[in-house]
C-alpha atoms as a PDB file:
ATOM      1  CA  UNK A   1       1.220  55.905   3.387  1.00  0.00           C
ATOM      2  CA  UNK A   2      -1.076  55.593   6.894  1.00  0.00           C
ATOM      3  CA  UNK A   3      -4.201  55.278   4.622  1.00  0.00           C
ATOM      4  CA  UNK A   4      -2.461  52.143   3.089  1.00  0.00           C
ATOM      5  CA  UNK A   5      -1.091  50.407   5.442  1.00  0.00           C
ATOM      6  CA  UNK A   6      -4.113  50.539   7.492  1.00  0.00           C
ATOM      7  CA  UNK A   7      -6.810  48.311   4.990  1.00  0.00           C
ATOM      8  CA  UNK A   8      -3.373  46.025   3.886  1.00  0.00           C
ATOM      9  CA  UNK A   9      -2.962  45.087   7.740  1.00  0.00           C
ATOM     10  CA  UNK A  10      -6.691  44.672   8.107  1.00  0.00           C
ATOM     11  CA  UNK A  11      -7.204  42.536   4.656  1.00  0.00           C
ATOM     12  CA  UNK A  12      -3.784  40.787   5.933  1.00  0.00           C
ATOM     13  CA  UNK A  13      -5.662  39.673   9.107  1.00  0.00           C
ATOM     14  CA  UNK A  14      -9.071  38.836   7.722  1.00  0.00           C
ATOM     15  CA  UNK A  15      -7.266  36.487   5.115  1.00  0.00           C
ATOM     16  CA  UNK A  16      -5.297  34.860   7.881  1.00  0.00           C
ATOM     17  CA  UNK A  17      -8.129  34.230   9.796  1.00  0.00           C
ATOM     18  CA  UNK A  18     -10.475  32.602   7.267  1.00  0.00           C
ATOM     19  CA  UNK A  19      -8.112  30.844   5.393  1.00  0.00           C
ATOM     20  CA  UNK A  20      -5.381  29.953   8.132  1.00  0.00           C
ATOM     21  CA  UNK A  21      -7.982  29.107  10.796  1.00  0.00           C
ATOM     22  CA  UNK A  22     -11.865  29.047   9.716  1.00  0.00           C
ATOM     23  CA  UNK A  23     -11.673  27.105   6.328  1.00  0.00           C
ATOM     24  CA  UNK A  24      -8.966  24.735   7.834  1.00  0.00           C
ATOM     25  CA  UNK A  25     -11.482  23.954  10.593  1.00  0.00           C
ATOM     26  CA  UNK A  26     -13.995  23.668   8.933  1.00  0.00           C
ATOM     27  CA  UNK A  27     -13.111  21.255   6.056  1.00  0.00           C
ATOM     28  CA  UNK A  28     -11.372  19.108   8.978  1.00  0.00           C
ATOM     29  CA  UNK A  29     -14.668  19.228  11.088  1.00  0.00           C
ATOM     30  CA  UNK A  30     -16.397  18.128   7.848  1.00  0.00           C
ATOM     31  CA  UNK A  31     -14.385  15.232   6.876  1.00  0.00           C
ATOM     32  CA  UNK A  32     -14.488  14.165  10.265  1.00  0.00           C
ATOM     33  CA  UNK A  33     -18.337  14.393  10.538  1.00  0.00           C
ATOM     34  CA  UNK A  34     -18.630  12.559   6.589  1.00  0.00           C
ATOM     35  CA  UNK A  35     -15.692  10.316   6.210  1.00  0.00           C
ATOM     36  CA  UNK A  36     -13.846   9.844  10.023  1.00  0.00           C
ATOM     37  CA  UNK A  37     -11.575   6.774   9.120  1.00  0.00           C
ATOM     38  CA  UNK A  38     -10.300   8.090   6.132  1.00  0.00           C
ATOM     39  CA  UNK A  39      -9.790  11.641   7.830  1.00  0.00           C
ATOM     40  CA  UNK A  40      -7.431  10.445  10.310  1.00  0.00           C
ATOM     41  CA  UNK A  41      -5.468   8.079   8.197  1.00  0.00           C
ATOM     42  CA  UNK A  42      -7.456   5.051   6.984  1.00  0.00           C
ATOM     43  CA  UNK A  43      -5.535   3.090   9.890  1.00  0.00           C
ATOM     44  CA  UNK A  44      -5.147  -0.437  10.155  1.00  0.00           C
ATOM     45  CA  UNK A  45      -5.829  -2.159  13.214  1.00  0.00           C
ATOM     46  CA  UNK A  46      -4.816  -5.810  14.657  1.00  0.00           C
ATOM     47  CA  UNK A  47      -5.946  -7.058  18.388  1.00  0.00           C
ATOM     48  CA  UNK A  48      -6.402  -3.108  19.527  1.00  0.00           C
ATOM     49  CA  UNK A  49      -2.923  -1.849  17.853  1.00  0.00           C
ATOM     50  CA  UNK A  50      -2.330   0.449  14.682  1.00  0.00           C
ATOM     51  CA  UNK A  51      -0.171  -1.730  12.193  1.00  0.00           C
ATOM     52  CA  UNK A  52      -0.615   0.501   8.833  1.00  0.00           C
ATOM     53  CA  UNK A  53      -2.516   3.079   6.826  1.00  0.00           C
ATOM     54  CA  UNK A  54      -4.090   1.222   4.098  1.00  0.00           C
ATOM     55  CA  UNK A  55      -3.207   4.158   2.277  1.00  0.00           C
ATOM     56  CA  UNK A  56       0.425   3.336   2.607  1.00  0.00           C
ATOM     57  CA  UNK A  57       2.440   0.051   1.573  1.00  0.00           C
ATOM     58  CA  UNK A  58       5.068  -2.005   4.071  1.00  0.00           C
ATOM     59  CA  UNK A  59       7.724  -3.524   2.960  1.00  0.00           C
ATOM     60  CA  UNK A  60       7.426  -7.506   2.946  1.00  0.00           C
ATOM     61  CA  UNK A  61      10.079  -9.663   2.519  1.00  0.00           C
ATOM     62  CA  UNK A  62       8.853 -13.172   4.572  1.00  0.00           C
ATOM     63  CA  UNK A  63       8.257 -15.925   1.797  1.00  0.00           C
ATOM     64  CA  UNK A  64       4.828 -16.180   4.149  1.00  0.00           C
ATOM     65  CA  UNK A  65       2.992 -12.787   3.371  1.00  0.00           C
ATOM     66  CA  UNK A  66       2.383 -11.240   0.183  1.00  0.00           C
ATOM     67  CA  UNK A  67       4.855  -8.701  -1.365  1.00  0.00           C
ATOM     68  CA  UNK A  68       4.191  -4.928  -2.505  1.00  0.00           C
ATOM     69  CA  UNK A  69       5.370  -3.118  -5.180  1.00  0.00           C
ATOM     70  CA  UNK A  70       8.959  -2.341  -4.778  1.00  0.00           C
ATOM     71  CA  UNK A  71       9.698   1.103  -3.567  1.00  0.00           C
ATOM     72  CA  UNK A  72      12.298   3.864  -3.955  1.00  0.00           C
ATOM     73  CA  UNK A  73      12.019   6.250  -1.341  1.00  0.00           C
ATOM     74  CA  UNK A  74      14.945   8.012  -0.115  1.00  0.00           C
ATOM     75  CA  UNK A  75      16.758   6.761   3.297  1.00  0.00           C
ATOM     76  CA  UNK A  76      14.026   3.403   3.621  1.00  0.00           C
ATOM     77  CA  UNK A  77      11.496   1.882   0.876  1.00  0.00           C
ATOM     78  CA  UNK A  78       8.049   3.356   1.995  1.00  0.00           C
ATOM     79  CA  UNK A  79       9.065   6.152   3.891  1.00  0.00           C
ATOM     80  CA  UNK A  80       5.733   8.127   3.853  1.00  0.00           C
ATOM     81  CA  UNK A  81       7.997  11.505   4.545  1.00  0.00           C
ATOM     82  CA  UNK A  82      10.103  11.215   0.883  1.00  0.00           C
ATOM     83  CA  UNK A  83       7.345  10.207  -1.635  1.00  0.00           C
ATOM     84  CA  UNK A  84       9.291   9.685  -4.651  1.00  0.00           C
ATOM     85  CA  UNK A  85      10.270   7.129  -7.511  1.00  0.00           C
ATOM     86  CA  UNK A  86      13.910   6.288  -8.554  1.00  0.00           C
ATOM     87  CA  UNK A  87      14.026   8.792 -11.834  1.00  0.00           C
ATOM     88  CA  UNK A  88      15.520   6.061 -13.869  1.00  0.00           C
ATOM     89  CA  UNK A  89      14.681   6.425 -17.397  1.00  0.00           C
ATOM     90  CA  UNK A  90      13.968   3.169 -19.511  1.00  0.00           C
ATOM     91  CA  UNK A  91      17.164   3.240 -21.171  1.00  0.00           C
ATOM     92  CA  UNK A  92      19.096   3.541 -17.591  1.00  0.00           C
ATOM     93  CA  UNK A  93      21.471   0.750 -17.033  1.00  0.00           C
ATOM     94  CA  UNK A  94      20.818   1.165 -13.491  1.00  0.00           C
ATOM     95  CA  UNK A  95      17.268  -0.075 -13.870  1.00  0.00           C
ATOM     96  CA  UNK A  96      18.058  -2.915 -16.102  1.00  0.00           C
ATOM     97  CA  UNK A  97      20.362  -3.931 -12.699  1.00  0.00           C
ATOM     98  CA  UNK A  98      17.730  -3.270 -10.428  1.00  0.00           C
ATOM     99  CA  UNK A  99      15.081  -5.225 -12.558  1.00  0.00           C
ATOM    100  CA  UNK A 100      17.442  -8.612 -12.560  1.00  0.00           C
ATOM    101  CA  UNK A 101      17.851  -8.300  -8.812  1.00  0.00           C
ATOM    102  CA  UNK A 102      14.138  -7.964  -8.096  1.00  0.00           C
ATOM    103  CA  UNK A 103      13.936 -10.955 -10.651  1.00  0.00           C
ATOM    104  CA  UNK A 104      16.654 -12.971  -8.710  1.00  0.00           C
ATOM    105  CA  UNK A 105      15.153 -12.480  -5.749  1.00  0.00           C
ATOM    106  CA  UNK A 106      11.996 -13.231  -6.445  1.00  0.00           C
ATOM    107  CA  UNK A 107      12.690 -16.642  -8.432  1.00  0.00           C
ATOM    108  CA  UNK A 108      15.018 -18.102  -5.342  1.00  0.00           C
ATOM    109  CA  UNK A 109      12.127 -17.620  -3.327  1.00  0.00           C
ATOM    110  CA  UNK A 110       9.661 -19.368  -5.434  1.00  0.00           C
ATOM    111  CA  UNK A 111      12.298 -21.487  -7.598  1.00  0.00           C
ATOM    112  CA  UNK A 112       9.647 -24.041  -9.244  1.00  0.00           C
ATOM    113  CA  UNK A 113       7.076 -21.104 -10.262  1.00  0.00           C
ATOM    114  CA  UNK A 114       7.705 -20.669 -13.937  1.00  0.00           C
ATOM    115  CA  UNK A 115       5.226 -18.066 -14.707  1.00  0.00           C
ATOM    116  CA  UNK A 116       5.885 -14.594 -15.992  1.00  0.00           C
ATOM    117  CA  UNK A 117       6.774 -12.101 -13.360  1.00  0.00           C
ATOM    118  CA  UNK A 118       3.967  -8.897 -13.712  1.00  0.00           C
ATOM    119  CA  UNK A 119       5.835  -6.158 -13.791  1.00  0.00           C
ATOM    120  CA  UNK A 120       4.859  -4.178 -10.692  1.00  0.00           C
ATOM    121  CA  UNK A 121       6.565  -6.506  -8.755  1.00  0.00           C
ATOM    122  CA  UNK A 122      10.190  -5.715 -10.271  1.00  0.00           C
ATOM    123  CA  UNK A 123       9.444  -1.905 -10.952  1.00  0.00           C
ATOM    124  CA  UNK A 124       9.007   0.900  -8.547  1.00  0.00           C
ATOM    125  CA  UNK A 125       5.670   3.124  -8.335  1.00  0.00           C
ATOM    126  CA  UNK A 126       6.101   7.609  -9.052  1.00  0.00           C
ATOM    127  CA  UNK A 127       5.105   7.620  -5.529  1.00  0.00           C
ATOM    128  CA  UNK A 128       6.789   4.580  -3.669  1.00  0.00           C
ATOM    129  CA  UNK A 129       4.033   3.974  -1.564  1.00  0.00           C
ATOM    130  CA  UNK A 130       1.658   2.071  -3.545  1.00  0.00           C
ATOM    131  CA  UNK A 131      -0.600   0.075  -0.645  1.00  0.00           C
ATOM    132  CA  UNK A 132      -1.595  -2.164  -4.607  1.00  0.00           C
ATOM    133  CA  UNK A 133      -0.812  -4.473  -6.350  1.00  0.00           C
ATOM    134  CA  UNK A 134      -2.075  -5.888  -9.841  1.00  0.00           C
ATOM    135  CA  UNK A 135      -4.250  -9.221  -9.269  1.00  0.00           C
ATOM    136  CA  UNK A 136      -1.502 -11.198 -11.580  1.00  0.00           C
ATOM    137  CA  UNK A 137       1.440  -9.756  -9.099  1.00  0.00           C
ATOM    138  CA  UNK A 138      -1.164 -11.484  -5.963  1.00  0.00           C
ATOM    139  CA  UNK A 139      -1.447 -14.508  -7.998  1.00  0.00           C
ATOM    140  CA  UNK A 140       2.085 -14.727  -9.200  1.00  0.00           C
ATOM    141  CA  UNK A 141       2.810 -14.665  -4.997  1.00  0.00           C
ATOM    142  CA  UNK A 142      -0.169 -17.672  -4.234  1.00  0.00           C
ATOM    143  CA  UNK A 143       1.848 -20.647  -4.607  1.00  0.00           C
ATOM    144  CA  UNK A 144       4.998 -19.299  -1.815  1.00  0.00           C
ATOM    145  CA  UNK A 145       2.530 -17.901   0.209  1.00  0.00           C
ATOM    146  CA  UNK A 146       0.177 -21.381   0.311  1.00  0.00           C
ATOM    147  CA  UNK A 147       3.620 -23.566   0.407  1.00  0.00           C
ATOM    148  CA  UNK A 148       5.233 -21.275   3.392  1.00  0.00           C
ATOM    149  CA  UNK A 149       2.125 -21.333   5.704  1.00  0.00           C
ATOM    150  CA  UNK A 150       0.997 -25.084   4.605  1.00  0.00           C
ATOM    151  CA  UNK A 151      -2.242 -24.033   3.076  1.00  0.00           C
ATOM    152  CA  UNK A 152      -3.600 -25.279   0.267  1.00  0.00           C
ATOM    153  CA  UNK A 153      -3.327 -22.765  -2.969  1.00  0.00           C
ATOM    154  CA  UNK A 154      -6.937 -22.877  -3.514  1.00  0.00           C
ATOM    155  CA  UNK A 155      -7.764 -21.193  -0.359  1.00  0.00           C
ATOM    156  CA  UNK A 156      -4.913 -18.422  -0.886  1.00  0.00           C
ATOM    157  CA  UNK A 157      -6.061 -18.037  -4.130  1.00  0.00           C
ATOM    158  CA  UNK A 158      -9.855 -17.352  -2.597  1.00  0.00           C
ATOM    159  CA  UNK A 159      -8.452 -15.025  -0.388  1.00  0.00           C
ATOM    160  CA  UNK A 160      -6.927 -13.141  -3.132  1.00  0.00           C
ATOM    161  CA  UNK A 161     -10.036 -12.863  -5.224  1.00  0.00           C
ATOM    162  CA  UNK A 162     -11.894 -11.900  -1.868  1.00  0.00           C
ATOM    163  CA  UNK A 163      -9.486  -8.705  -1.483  1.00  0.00           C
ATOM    164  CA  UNK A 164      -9.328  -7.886  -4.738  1.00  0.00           C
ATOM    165  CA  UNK A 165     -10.483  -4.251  -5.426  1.00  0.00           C
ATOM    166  CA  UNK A 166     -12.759  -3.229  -8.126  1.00  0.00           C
ATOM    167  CA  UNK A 167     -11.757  -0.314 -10.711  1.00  0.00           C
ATOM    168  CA  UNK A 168     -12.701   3.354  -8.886  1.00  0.00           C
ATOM    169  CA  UNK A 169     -16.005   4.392  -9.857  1.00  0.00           C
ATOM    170  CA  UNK A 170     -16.395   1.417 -11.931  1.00  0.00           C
ATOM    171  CA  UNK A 171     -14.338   2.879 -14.949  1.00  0.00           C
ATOM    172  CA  UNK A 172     -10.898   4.291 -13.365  1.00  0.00           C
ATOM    173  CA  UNK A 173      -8.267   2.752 -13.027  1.00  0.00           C
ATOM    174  CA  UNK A 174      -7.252  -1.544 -12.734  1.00  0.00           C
ATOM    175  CA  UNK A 175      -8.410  -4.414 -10.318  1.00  0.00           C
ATOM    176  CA  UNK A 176      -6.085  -4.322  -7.375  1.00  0.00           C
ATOM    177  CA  UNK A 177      -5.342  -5.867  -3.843  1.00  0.00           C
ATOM    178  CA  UNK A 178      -4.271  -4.133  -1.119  1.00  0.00           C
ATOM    179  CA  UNK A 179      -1.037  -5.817   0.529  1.00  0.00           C
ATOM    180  CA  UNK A 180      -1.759  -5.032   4.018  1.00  0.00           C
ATOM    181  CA  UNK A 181      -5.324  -6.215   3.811  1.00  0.00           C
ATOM    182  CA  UNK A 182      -4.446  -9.642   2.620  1.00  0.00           C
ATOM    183  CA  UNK A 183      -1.982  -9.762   4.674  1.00  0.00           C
ATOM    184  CA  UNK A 184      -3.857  -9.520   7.304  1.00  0.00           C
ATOM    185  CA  UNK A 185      -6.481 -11.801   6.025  1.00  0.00           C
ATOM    186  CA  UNK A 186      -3.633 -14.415   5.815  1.00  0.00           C
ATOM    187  CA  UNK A 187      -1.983 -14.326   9.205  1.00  0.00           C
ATOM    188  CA  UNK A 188      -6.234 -15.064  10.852  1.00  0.00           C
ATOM    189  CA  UNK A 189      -6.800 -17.689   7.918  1.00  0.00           C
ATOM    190  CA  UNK A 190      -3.647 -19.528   8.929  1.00  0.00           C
ATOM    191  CA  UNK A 191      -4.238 -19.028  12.889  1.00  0.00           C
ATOM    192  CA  UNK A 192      -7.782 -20.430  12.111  1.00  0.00           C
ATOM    193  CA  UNK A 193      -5.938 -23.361  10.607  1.00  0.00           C
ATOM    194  CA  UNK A 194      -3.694 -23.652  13.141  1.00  0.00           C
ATOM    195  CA  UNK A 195      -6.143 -24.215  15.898  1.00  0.00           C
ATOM    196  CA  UNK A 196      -8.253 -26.611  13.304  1.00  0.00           C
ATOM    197  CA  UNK A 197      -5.483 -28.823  13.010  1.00  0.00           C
ATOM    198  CA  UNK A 198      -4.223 -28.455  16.397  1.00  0.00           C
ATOM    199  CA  UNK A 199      -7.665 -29.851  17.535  1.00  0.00           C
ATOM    200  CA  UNK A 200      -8.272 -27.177  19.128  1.00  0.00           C
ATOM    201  CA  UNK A 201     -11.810 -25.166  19.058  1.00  0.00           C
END
């Protein structure tokens, strides 16, 4: 029994040690030697302060900013802690509800826009954190965003094809814009325009 226990303790606290201490250190002390900002979060920043990962999507609802995919996250939309998607199946009456909502919604705030609505803007993500969404949910958003910040849609529109994302690795995935970013992008375009038209320099 002795001659057992001893190597099992000892194999126990070699194990522990390299993969509960050593490897954890140093894969962290790699990433943050090879890729620092994504390593600690891929953090957002605006005058000095953290808004957002742009890993992780907000929730927008102001006719002025862009909106995200919709999410369904237990307690709040986006909570990073409860990854998850609603479960509904595509025969779910539940969804069919939820899709006319998002529809209603978005059609009172953009009444005279008669295009088709894409449909990651009325549909939740597996995750419910998408940071994306499709270039035709962006454009789809251009002419509320141009008409609640008095901009002209042609220079929303640029913005949009400025922060739109290629496919990964050139072959993966869709084109896609990151909410935040655009976001962003927006609120200095229109303070730029602001102090333009304010006379202002």
């Amino acid at each position: 029994m002795r001659t057992q226990i001893r190597p099992t303790l000892v194999i126990l606290s070699l194990l522990t040690f390299i993969t509960g201490l050593l490897y954890p250190m140093a894969i962290t002390g790699i990433a943050q030697w090879v890729f620092p900002w994504q390593a600690n979060g891929s953090l957002l920043e605006r005058d000095g302060q953290v808004i957002g990962s742009a890993l992780i999507g907000q929730p927008f609802d102001d006719p002025r900013y862009f909106w995200g995919r919709p999410s369904a996250t237990a307690s709040f939309p986006y909570n990073a802690a409860a990854s998850s998607g609603s479960n509904l199946g595509p025969t779910n009456p539940a969804l069919e509800e939820a899709v006319r909502v998002r529809l209603e919604v978005l059609r009172a705030a953009d009444p005279a826009n008669t295009q088709p609505v894409p449909v990651d803007l009325v549909t939740t993500s597996g995750s419910g954190l998408d940071p994306h969404i499709s270039v035709a949910a962006a454009l789809y958003q251009v002419s509320r965003v141009a008409r609640a910040r008095g901009l002209a849609e042609e220079q929303v529109r640029a913005l949009v094809e400025q922060y739109t994302e290629g496919r990964q690795f050139g072959v993966l995935g869709e084109p896609r814009v990151n909410v935040l970013r655009l976001n962003l992008a927006l609120d200095e375009t229109t303070r730029k325009h602001e102090r333009l038209h304010s006379g202002w320099r």
